[in-house]
Protein backbone atom coordinates (compact mmCIF):
# COMPACT_ATOMS: atom_id res chain seq x y z
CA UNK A 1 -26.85 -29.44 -34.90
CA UNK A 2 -26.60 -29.08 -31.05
CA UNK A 3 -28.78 -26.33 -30.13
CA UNK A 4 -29.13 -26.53 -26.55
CA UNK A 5 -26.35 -29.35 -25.44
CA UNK A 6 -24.91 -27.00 -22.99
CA UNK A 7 -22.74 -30.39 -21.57
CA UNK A 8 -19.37 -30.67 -23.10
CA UNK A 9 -19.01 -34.64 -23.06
CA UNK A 10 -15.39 -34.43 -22.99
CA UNK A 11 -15.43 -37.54 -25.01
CA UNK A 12 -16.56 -40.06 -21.85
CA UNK A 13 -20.01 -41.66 -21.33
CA UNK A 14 -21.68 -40.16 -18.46
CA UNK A 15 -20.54 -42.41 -15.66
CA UNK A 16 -17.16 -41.68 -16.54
CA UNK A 17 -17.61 -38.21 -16.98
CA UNK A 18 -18.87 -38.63 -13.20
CA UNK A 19 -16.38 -40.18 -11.68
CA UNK A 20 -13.90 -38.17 -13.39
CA UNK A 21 -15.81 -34.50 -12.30
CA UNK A 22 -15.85 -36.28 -8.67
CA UNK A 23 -12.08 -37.51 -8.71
CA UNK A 24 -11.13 -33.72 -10.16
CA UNK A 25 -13.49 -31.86 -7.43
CA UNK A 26 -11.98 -34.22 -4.91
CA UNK A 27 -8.44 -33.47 -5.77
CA UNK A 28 -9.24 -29.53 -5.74
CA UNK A 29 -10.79 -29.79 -2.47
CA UNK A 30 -7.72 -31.36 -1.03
CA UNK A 31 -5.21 -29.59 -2.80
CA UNK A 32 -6.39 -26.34 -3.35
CA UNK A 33 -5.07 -26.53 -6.93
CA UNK A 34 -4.66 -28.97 -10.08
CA UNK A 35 -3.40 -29.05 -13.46
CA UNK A 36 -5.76 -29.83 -16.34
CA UNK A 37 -7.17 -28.81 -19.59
CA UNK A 38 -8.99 -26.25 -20.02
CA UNK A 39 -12.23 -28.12 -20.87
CA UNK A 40 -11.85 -30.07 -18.25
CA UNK A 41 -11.38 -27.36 -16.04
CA UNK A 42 -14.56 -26.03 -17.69
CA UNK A 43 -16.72 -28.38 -16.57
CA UNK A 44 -15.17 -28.75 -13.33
CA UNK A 45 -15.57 -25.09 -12.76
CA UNK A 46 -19.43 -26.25 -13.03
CA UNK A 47 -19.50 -29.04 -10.87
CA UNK A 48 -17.35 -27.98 -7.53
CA UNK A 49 -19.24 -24.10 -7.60
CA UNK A 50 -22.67 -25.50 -6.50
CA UNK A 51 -20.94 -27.92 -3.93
CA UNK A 52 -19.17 -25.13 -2.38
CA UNK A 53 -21.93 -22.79 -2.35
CA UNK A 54 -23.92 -26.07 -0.74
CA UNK A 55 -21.05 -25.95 1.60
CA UNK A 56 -21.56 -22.65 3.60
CA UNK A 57 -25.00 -24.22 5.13
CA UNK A 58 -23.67 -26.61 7.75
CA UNK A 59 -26.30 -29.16 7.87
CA UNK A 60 -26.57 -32.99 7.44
CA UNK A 61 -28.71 -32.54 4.61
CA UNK A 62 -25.99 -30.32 3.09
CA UNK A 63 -23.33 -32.71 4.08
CA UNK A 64 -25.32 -35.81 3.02
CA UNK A 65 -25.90 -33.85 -0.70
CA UNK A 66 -22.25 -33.10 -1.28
CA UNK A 67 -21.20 -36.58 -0.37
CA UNK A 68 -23.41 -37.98 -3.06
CA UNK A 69 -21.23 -36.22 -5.22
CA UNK A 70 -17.87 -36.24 -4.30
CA UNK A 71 -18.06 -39.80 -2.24
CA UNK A 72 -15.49 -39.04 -0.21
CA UNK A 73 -15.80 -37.98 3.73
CA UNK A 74 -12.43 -36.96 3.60
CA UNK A 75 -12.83 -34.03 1.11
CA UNK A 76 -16.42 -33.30 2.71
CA UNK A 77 -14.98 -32.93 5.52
CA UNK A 78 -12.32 -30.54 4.50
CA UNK A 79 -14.74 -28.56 2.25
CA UNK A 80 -17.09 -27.65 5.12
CA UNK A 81 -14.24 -27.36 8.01
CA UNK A 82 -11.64 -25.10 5.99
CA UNK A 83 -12.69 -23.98 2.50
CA UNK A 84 -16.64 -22.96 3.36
CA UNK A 85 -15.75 -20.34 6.55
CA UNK A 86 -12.92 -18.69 4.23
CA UNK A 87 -16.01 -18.61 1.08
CA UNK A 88 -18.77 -17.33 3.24
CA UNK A 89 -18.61 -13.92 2.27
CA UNK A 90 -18.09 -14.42 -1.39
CA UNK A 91 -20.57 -14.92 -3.80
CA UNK A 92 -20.07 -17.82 -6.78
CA UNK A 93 -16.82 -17.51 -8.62
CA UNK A 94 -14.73 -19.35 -6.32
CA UNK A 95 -12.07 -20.75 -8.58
CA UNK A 96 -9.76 -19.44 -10.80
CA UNK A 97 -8.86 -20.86 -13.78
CA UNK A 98 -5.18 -19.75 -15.18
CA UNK A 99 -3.85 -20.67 -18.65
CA UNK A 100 -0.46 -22.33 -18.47
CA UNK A 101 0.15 -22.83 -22.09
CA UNK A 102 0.06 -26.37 -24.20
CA UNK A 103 1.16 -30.18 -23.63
CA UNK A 104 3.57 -31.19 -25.56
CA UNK A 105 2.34 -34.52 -26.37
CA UNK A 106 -0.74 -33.39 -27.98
CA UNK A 107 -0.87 -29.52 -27.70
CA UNK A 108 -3.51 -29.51 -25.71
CA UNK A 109 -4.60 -26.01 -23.70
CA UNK A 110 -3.43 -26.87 -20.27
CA UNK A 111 -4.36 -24.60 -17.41
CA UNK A 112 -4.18 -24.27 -13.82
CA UNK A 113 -7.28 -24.32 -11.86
CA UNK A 114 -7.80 -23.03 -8.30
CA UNK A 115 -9.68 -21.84 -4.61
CA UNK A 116 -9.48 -18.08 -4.94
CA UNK A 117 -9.17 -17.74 -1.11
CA UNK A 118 -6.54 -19.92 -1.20
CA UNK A 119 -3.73 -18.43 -3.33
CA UNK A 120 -1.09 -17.17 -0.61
CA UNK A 121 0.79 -15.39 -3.50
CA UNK A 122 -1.83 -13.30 -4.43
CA UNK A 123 -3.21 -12.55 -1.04
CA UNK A 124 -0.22 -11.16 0.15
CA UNK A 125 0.13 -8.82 -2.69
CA UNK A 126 -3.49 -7.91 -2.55
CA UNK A 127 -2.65 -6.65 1.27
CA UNK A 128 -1.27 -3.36 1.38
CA UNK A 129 1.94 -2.94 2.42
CA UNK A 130 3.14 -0.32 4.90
CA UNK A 131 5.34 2.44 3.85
CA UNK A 132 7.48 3.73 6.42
CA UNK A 133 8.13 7.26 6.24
CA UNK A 134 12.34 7.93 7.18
CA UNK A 135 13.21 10.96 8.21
CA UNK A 136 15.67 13.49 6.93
CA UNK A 137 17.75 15.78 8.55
CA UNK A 138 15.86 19.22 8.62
CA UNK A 139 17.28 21.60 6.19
CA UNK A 140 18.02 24.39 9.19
CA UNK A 141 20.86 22.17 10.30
CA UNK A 142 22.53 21.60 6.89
CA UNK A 143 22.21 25.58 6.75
CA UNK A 144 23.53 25.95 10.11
CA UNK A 145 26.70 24.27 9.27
CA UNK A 146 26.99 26.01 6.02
CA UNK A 147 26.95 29.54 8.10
CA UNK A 148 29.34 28.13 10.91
CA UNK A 149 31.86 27.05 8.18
CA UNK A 150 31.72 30.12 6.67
CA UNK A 151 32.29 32.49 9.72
CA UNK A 152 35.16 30.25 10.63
CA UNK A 153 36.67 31.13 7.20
CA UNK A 154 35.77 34.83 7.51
CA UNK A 155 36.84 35.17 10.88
CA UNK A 156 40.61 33.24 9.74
CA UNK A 157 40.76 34.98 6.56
CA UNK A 158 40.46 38.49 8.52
CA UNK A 159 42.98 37.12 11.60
CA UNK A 160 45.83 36.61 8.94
CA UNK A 161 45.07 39.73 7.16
CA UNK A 162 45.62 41.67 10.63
CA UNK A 163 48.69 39.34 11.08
CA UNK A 164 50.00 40.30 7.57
CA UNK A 165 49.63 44.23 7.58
CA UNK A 166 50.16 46.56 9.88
CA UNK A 167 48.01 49.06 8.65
CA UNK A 168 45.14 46.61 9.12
CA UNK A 169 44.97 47.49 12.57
CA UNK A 170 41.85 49.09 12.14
CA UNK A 171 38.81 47.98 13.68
CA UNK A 172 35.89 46.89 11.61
CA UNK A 173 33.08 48.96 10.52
CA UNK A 174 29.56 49.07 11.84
CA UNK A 175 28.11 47.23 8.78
CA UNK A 176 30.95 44.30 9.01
CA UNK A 177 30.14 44.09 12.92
CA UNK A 178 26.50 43.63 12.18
CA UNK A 179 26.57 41.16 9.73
CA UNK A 180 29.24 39.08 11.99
CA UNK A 181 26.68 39.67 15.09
CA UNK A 182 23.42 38.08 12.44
CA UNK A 183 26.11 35.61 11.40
CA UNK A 184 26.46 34.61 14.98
CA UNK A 185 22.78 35.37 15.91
CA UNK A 186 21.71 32.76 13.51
CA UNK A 187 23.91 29.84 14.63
CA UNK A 188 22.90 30.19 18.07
CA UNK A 189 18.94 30.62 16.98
CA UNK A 190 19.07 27.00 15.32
């Protein structure tokens, strides 16, 4: 039974299990993202969290503690220069692990495992973007045309019927003089 083993093995001895969590932390560090299983990724997700958490107190003793990890200045370097000020406000969870499918060779569960902060593709579409608001033509000028077009036609359609007949010599009534006077009163309001 294996009540209590909370440490997958991953089928290594310990000092290769070591070297291997190191080499894979490393690798992350510079990177910002590998490809792995997901039990690896597991266990890595275990053994790079405390480091970067260790990582947001700048201090030799902090520095001097992840190096006895990762053994590599390099990658301490870059953890505490670049991935620490852009982690400072997060608390824990600062990878993502993202299932990619299976190997072919063995059909292992690969996955994709990386810095949070770090994924440009999902920053950008986190940010909102800004909606520009275009502007229509108000409706009182469509109208205004409409009424112009149609007192041109009025006025043309009563020229040729004066034209036509001589008995339509007559001048208009009050109520068609009124409406052409509103007709004309509204074009020049707008």
């Amino acid at each position: 039974m294996r009540h209590g083993n909370k440490v997958n093995h991953l089928g290594r001895k310990s000092d290769h299990r070591k070297a291997m969590l190191s080499n894979m932390a490393n690798s992350l560090i510079e990177h910002k993202r590998i490809t792995t299983t997901v039990a690896k990724a597991k266990a890595l997700r275990g053994y790079v969290e405390p480091l970067i958490t260790k990582s947001k107190t700048d201090s030799t003793h902090s520095r001097r503690t992840v190096f006895s990890y990762l053994k590599n200045k390099d990658a301490v370097s870059t953890l505490f220069r670049d991935v620490a000020p852009k982690v400072a406000t997060r608390n824990g969870g600062y990878t993502r692990i993202i299932r990619t499918g299976f190997r072919l060779g063995d059909n292992a569960e690969m996955c994709l495992i990386e810095l949070v902060d770090f994924n440009e593709l999902l920053l950008a579409a986190a940010t909102p973007k800004k909606t520009t608001r275009r502007s229509r033509k108000p409706a009182t000028a469509k109208t205004t045309e409409k009424v112009e077009d149609t007192t041109d036609v009025v006025e043309d359609v009563i020229e040729d019927s004066n034209v036509d007949s001589p008995e339509s010599n007559v001048e208009l009534d009050d109520t068609d003089k009124a409406s052409d006077e509103s007709a004309e009163e509204t074009t020049e309001e707008k």
